[in-house]
N, C-alpha and C. Protein backbone atom coordinates (compact mmCIF):
# COMPACT_ATOMS: atom_id res chain seq x y z
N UNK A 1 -20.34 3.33 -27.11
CA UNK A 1 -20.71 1.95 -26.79
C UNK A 1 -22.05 1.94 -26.06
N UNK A 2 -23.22 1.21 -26.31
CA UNK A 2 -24.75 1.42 -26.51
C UNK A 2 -24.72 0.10 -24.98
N UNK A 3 -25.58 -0.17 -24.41
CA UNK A 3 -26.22 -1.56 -23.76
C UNK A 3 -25.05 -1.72 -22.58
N UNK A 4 -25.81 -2.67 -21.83
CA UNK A 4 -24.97 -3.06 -20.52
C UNK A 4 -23.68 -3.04 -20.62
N UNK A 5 -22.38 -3.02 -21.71
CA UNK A 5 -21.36 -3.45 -22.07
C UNK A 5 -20.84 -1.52 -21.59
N UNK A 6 -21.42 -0.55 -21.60
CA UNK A 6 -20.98 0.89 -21.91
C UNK A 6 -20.77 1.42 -20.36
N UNK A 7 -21.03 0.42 -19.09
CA UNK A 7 -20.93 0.36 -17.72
C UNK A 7 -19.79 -0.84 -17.35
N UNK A 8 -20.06 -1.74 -18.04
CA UNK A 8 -19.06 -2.66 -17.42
C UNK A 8 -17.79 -2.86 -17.76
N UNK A 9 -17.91 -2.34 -19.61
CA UNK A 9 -16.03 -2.50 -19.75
C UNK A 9 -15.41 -1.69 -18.98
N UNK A 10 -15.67 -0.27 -18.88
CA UNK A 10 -15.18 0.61 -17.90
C UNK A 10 -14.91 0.56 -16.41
N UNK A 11 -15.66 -0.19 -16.14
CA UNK A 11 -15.40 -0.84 -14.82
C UNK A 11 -14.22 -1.73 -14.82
N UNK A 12 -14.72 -3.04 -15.67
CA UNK A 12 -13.27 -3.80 -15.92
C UNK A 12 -11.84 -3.30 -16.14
N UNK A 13 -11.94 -1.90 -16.88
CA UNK A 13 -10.46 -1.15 -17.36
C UNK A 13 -10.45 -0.66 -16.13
N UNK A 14 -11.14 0.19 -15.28
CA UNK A 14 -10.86 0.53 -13.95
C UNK A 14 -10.10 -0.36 -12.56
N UNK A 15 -10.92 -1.71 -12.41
CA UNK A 15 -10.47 -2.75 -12.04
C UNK A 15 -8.83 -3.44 -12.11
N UNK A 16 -8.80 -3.74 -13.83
CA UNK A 16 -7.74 -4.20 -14.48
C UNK A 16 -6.71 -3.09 -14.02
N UNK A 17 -6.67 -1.76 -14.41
CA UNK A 17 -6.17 -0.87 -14.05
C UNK A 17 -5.56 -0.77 -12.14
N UNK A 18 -6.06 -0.73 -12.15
CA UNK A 18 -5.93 -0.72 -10.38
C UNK A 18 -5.43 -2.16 -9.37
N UNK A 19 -5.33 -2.89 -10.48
CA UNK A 19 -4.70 -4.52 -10.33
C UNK A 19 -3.20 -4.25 -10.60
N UNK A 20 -3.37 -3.80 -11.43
CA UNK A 20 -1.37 -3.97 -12.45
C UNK A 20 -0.45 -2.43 -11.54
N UNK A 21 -1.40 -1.33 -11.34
CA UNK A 21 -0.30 -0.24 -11.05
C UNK A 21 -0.91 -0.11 -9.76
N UNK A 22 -2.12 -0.06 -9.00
CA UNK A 22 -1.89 -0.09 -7.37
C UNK A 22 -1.32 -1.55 -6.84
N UNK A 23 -1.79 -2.47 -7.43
CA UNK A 23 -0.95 -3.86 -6.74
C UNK A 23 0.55 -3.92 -7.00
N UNK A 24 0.93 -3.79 -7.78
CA UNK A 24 2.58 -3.92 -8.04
C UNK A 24 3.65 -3.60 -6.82
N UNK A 25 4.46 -4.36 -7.03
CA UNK A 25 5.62 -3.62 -5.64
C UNK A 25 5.76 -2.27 -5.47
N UNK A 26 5.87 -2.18 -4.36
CA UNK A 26 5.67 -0.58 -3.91
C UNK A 26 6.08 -0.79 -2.22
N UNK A 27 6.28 0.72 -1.67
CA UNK A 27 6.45 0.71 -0.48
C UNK A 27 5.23 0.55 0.57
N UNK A 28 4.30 0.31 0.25
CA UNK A 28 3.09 -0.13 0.91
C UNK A 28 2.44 -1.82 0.90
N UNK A 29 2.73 -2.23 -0.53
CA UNK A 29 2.11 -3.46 -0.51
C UNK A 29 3.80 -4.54 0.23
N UNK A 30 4.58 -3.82 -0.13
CA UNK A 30 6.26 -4.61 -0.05
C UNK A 30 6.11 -4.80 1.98
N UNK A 31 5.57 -4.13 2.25
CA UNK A 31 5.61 -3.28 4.09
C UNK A 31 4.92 -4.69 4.38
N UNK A 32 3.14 -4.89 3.89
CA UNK A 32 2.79 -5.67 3.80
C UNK A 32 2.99 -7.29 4.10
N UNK A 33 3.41 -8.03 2.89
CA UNK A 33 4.39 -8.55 2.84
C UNK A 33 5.54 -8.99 3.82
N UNK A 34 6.04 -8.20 3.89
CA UNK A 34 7.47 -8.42 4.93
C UNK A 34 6.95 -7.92 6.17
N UNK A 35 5.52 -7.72 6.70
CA UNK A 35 5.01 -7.73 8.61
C UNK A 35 4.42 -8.93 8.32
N UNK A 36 3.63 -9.24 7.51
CA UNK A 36 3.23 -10.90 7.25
C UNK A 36 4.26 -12.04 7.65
N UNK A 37 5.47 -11.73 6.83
CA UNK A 37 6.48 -12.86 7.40
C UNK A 37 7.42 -12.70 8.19
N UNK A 38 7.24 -11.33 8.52
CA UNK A 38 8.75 -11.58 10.16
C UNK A 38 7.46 -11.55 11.42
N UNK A 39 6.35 -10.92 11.04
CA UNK A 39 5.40 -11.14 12.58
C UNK A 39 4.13 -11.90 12.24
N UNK A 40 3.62 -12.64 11.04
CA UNK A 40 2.68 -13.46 11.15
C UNK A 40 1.27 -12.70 10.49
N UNK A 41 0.69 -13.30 10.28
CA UNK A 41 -1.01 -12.64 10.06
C UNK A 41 -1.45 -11.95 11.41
N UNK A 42 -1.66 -12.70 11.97
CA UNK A 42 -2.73 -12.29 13.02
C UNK A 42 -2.21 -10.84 13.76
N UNK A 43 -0.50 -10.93 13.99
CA UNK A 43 -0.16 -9.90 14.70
C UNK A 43 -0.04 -8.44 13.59
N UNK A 44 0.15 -9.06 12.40
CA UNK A 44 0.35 -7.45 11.74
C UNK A 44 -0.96 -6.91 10.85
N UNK A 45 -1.87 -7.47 11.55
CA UNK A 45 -3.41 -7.35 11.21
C UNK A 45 -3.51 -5.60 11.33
N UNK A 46 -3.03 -5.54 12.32
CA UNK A 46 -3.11 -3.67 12.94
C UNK A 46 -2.42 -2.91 11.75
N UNK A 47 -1.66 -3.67 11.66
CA UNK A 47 -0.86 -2.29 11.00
C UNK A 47 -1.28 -2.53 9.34
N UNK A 48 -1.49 -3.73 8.95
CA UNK A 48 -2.58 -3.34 7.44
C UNK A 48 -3.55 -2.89 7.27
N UNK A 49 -4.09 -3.03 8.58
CA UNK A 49 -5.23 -2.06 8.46
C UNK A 49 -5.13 -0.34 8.88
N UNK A 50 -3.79 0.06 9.17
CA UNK A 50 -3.34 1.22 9.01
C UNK A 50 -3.01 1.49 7.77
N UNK A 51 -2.31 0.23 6.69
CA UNK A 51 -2.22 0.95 5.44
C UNK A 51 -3.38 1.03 4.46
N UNK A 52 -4.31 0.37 4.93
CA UNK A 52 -5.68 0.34 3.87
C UNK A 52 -6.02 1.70 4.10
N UNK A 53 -6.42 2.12 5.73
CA UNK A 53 -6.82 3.60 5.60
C UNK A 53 -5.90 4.63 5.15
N UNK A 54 -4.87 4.58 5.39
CA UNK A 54 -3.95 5.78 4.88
C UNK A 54 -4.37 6.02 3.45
N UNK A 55 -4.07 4.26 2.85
CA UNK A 55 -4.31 4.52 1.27
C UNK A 55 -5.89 4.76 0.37
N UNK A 56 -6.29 4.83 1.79
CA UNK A 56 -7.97 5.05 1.04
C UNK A 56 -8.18 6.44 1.60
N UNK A 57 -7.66 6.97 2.35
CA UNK A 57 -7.41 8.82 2.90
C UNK A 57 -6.26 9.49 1.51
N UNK A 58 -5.88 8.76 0.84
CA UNK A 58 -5.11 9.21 0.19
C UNK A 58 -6.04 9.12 -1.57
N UNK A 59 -6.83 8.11 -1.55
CA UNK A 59 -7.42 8.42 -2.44
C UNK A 59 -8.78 9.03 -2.38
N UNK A 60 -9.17 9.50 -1.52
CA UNK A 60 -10.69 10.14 -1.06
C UNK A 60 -9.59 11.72 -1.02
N UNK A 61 -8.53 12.27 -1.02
CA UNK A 61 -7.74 13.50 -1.58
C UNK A 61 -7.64 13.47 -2.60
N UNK A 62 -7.49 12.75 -3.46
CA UNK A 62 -7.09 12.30 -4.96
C UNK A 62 -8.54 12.94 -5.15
N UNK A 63 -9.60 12.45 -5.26
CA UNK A 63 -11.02 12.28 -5.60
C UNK A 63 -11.23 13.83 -5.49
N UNK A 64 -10.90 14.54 -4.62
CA UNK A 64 -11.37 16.02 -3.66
C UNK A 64 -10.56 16.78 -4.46
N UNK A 65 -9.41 16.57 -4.59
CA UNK A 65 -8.54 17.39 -5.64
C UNK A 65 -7.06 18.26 -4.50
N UNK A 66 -7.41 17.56 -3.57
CA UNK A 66 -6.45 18.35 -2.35
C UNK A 66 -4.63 17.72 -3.00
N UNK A 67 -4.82 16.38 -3.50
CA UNK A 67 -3.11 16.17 -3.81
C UNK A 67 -3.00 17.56 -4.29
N UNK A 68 -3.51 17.76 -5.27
CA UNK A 68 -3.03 18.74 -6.13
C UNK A 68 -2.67 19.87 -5.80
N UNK A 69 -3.39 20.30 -4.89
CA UNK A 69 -3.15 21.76 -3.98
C UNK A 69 -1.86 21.11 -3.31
N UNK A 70 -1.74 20.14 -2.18
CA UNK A 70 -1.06 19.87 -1.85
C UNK A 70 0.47 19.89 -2.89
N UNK A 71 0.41 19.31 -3.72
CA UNK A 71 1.84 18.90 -4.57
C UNK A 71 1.69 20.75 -5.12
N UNK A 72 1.11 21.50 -5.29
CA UNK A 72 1.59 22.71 -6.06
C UNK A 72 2.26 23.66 -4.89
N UNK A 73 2.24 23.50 -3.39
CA UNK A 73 2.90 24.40 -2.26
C UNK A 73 4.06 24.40 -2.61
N UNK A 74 5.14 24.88 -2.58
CA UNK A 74 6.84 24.97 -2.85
C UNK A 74 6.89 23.78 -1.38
N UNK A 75 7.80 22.90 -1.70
CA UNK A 75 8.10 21.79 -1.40
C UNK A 75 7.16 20.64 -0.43
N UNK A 76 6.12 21.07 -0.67
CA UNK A 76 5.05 19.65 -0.19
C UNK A 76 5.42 18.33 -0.71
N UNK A 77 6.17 18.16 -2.36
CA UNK A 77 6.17 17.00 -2.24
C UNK A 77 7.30 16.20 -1.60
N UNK A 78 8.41 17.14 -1.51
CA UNK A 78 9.92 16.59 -0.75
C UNK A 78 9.48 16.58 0.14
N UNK A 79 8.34 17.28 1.43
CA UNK A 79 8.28 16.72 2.44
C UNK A 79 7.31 15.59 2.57
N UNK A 80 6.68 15.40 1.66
CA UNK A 80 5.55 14.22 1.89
C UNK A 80 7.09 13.13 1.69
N UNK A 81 7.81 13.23 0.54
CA UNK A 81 8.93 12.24 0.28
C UNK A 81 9.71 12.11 1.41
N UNK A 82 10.24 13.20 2.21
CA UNK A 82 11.11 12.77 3.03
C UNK A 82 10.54 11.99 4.51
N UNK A 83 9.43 12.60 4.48
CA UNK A 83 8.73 12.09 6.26
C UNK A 83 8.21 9.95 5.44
N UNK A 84 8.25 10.04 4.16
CA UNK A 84 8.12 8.62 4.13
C UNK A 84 9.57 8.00 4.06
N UNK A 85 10.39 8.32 3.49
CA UNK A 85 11.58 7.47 3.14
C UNK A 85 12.16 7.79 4.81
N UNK A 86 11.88 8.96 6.03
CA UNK A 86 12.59 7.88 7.28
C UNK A 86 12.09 7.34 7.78
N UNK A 87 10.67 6.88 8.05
CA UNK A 87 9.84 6.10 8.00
C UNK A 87 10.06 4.67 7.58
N UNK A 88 10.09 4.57 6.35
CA UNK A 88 10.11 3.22 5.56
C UNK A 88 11.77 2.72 6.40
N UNK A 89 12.64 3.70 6.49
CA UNK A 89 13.96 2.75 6.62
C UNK A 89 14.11 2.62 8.30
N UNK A 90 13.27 3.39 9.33
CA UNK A 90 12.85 2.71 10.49
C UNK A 90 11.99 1.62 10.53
N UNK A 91 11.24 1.23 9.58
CA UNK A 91 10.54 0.13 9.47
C UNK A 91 11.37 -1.25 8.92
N UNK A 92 12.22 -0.53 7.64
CA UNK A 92 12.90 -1.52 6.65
C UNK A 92 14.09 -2.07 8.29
N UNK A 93 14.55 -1.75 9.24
CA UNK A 93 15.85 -2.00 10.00
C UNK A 93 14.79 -2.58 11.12
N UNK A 94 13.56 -2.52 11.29
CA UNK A 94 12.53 -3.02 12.65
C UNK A 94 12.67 -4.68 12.08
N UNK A 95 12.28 -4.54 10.31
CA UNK A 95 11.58 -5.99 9.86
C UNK A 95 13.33 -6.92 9.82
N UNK A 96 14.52 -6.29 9.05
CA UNK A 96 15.75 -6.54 9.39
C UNK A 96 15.93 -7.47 10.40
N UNK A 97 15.59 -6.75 11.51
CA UNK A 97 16.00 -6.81 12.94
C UNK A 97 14.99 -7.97 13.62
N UNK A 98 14.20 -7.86 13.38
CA UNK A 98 12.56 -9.27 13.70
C UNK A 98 13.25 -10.51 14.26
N UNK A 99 13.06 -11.00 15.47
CA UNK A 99 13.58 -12.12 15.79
C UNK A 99 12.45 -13.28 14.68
N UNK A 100 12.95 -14.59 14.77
CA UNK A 100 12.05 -15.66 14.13
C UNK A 100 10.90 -15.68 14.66
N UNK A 101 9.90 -16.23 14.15
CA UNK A 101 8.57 -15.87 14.88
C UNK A 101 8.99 -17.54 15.90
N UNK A 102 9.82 -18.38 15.76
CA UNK A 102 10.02 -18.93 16.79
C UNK A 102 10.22 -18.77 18.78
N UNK A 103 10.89 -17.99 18.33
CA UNK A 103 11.99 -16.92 19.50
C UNK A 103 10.62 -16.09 20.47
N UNK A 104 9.48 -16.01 19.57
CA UNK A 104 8.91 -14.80 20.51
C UNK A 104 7.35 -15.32 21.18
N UNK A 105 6.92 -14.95 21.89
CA UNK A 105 5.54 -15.01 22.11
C UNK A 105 4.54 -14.19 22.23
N UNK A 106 3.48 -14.53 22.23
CA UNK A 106 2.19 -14.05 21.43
C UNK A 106 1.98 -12.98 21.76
N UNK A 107 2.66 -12.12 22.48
CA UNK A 107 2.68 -10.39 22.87
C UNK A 107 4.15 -10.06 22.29
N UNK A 108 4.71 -10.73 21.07
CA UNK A 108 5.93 -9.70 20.64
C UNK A 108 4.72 -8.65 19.98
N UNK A 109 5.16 -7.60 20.14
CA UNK A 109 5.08 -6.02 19.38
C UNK A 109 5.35 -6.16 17.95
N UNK A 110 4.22 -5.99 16.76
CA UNK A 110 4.48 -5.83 15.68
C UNK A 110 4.45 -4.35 15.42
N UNK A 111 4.65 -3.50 14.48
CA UNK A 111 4.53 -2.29 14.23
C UNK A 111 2.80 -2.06 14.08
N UNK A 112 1.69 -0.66 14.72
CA UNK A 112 0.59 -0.74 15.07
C UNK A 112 -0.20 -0.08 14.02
N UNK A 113 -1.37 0.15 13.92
CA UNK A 113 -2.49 0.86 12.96
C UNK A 113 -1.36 1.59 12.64
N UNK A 114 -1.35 3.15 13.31
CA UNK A 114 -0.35 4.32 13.10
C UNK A 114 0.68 4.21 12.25
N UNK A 115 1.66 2.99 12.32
CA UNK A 115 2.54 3.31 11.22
C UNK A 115 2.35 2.73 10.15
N UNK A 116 1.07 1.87 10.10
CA UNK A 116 0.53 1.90 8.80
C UNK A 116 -0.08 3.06 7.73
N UNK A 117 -0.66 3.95 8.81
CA UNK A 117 -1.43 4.58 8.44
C UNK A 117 -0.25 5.52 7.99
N UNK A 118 0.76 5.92 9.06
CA UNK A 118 1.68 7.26 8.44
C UNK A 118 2.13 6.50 7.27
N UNK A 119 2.71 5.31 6.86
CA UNK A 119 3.42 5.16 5.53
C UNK A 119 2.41 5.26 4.68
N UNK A 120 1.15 4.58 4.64
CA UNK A 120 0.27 5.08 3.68
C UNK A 120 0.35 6.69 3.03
N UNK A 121 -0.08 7.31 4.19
CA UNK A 121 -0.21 8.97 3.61
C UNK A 121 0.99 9.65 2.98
N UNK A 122 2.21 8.85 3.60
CA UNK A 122 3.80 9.53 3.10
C UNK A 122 4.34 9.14 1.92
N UNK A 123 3.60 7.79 1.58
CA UNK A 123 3.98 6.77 0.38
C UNK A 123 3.71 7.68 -1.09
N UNK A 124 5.02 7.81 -1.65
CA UNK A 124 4.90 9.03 -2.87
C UNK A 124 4.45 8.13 -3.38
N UNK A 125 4.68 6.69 -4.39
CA UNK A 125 3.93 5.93 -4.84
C UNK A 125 2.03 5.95 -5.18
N UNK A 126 1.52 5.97 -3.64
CA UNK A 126 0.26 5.79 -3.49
C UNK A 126 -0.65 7.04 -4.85
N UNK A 127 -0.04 8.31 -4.04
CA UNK A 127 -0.65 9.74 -5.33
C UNK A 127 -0.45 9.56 -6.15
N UNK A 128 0.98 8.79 -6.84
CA UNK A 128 0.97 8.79 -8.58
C UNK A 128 0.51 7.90 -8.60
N UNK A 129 0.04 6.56 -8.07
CA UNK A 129 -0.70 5.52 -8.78
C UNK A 129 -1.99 5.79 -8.53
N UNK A 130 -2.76 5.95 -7.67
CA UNK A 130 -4.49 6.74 -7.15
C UNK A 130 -4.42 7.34 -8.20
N UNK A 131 -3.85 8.62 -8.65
CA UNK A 131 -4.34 9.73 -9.27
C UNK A 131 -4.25 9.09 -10.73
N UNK A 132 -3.14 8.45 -11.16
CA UNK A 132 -3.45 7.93 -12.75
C UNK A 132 -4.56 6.92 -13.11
N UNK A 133 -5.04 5.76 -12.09
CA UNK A 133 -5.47 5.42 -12.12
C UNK A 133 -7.67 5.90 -11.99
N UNK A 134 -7.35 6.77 -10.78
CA UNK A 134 -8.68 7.49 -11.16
C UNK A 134 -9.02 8.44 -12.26
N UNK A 135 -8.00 9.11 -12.72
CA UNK A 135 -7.80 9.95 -13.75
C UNK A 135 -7.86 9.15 -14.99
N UNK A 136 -7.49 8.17 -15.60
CA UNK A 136 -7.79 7.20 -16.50
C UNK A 136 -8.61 6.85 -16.92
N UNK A 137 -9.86 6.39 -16.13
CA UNK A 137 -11.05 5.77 -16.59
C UNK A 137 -12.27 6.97 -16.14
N UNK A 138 -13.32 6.96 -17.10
CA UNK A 138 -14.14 7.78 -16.64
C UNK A 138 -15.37 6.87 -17.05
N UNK A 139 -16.29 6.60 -15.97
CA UNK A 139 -17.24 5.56 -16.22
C UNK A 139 -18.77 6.41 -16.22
N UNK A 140 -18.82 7.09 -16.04
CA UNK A 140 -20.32 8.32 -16.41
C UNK A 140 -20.08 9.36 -17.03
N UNK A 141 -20.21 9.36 -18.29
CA UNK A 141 -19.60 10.71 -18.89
C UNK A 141 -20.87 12.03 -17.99
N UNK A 142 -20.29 13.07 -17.94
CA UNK A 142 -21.31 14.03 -17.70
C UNK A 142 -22.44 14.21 -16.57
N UNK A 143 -21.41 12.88 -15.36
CA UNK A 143 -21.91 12.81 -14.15
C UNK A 143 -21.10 12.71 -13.09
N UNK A 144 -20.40 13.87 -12.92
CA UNK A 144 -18.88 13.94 -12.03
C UNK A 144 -19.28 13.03 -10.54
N UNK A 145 -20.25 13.52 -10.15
CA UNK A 145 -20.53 13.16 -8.71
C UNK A 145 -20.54 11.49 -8.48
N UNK A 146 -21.70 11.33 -9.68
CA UNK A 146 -21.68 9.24 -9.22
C UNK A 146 -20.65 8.88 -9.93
N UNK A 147 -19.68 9.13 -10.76
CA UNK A 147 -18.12 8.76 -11.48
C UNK A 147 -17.07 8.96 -9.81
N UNK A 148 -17.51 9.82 -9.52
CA UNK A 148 -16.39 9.88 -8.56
C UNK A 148 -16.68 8.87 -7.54
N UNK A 149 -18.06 8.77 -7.21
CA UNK A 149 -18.90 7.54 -5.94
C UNK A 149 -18.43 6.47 -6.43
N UNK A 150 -18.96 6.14 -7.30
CA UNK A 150 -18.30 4.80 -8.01
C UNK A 150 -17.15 4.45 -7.86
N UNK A 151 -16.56 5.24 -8.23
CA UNK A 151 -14.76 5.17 -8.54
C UNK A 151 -14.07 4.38 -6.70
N UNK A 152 -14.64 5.49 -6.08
CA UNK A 152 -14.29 5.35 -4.65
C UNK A 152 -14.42 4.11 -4.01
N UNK A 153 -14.93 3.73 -4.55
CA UNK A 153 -16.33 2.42 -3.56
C UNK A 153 -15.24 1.36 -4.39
N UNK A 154 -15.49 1.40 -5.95
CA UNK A 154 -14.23 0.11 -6.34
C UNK A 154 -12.68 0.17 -6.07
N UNK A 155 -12.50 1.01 -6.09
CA UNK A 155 -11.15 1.11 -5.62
C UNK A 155 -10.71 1.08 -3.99
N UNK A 156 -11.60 1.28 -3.40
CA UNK A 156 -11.72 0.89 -1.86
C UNK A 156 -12.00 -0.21 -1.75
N UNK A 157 -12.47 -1.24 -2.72
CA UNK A 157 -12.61 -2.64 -2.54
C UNK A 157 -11.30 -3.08 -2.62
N UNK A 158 -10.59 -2.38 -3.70
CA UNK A 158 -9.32 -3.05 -4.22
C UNK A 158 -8.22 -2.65 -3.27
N UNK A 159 -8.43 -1.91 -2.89
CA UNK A 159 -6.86 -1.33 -1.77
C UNK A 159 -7.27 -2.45 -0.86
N UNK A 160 -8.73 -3.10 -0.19
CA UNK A 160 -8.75 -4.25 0.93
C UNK A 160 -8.02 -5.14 0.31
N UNK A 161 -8.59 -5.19 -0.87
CA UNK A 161 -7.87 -6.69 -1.48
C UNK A 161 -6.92 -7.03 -1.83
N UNK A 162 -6.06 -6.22 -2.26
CA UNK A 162 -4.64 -5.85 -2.34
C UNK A 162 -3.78 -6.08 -1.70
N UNK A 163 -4.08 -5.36 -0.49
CA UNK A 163 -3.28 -5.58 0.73
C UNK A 163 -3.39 -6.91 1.94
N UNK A 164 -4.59 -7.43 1.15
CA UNK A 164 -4.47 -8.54 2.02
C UNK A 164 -3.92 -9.59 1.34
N UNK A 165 -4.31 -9.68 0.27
CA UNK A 165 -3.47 -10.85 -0.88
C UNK A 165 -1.77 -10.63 -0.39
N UNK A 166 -1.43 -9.24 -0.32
CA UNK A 166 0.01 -9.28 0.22
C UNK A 166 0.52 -9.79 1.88
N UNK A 167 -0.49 -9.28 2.71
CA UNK A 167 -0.31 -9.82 3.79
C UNK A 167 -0.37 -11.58 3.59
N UNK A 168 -1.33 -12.20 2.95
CA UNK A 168 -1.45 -13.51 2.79
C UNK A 168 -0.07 -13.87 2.22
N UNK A 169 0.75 -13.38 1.30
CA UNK A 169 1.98 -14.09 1.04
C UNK A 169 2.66 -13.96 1.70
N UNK A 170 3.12 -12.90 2.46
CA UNK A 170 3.93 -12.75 3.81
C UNK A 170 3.75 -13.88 4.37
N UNK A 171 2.62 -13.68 5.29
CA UNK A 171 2.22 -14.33 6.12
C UNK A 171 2.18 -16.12 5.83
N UNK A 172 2.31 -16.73 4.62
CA UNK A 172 2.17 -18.10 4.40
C UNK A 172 3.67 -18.07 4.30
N UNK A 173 4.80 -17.18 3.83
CA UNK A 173 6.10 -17.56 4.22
C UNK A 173 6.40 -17.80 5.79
N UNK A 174 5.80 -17.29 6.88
CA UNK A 174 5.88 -17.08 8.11
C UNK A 174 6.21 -18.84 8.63
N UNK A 175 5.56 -19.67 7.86
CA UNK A 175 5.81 -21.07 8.32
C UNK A 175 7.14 -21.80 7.97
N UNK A 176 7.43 -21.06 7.12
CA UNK A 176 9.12 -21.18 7.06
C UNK A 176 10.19 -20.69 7.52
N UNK A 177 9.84 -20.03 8.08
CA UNK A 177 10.69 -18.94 8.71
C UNK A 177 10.69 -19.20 10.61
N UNK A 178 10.68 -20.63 10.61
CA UNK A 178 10.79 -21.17 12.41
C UNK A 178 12.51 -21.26 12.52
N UNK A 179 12.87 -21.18 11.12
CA UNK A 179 14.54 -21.68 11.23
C UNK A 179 15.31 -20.16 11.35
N UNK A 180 15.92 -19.89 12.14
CA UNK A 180 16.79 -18.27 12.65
C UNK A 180 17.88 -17.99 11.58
N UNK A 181 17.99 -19.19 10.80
CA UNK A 181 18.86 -18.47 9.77
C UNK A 181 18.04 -17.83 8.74
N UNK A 182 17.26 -18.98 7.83
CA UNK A 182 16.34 -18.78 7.10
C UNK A 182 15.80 -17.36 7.54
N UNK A 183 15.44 -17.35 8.82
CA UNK A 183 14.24 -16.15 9.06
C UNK A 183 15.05 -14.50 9.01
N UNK A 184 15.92 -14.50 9.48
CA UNK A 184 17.10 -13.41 8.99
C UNK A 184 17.45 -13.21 7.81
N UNK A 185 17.76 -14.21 6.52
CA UNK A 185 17.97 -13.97 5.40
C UNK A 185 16.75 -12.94 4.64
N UNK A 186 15.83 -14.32 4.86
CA UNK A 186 14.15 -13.56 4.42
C UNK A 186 13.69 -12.02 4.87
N UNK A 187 13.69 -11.91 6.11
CA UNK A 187 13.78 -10.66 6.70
C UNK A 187 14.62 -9.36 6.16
N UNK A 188 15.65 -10.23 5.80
CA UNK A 188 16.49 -8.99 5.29
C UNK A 188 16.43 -8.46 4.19
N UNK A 189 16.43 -10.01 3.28
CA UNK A 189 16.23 -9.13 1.85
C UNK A 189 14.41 -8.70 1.74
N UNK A 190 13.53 -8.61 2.89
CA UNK A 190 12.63 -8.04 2.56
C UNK A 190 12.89 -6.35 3.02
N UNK A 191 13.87 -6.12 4.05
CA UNK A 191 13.62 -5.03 4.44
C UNK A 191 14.26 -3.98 3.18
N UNK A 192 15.15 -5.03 2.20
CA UNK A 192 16.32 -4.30 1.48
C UNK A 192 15.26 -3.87 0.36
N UNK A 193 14.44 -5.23 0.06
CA UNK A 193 13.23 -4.75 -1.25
C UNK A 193 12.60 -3.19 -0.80
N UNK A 194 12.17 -3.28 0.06
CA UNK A 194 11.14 -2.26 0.65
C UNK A 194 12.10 -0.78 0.47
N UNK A 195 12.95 -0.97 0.82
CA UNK A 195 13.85 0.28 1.00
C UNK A 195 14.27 0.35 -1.27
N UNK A 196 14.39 -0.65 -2.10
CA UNK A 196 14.35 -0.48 -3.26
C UNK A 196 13.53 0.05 -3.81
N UNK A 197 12.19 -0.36 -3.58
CA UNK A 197 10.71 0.21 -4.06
C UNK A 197 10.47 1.70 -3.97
N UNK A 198 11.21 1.75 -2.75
CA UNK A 198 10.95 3.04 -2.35
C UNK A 198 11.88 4.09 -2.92
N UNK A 199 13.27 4.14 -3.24
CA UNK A 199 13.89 4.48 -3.80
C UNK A 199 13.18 4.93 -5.59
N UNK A 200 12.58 3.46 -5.78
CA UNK A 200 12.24 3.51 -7.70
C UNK A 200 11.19 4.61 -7.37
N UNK A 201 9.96 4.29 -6.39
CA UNK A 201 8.80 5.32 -6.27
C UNK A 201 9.28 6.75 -6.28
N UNK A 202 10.30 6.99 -5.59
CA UNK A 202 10.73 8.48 -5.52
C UNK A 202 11.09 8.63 -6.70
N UNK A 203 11.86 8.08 -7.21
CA UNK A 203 12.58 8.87 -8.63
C UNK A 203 11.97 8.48 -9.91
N UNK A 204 10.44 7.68 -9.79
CA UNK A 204 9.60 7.84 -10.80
C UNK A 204 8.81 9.41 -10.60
């Protein structure tokens, strides 16, 4: 493919790509989501911005080639799996547990950077979707270095954007959730999703 079109579809399939299998439910964007609506935007600001870096430390390994070393040690990946799944279900029983954002004031404790950042790096999800997705598209034939720059830079746009589009739906349920029943139901079946996702991620 000849002319401006031989840079940009590839971009677009990269893009498109990184829309449908890094955005999709998962134990990172689901986390998202459900700190948006049991603690609000503003307060679980910290901790999405723990999962943007985890998941952009996780694809700057992807890029380097370290998953791979990593996943070939005799059991690196059961422990990357296990240090996330007790993780996720201390988180999935925190969001459970979330009084209404009625009940609390403007110093309740949401979960901080850190356990954003550890579910990011533990999230088995994140490596198989990073790695198929960078592995998929190759937008410079026969120029590893700016294919990989490139790659990094859009897909680091998209993990911001991602995760905030999810925090934004959380977080716009948050105005419904003044009622303690409502806000317990919601809460719960978010903590139950999160703990599902995570389950499908492992045994994909």
């Amino acid at each position: 493919m000849n002319g401006p079109n031989a840079i940009y579809y590839p971009i677009l399939t990269l893009l498109l790509a990184s829309l449908v299998i890094m955005g999709s439910p998962g134990p990172s964007t689901i986390s998202a989501t459900a700190m948006g609506a049991a603690y609000g935007f503003r307060r679980s600001l910290g901790y999405v911005s723990g999962l943007i870096a985890g998941t952009v430390m996780v694809l700057l390994a992807v890029a380097a080639g370290v998953v791979a070393v990593l996943l070939s040690v005799p059991h690196g990946a059961f422990l990357l799996t296990a240090v996330s799944a007790v993780y996720i279900l201390y988180l999935a029983i925190k969001i459970a547990t979330a009084a209404p954002l009625s009940r609390r004031g403007d110093q309740a404790a949401a979960p901080a950077f850190s356990g954003g950042f550890l579910l990011a790096v533990a999230n088995p999800k994140a490596y198989l979707a990073i790695a198929a997705v960078f592995a998929g598209v190759s937008l410079f034939q026969d120029q590893r270095l700016l294919d990989a720059a490139v790659k990094i830079a859009l897909l680091t746009g998209m993990i911001v954007a991602i995760h905030m589009v999810w925090l934004l739906v959380g977080a716009s349920l948050a105005r419904f959730l003044q009622d303690p029943r409502v806000s317990r139901i919601v809460n719960i079946s978010l903590a139950i999703l999160l703990v599902v996702t995570t389950i499908v991620a492992v045994l994909e």
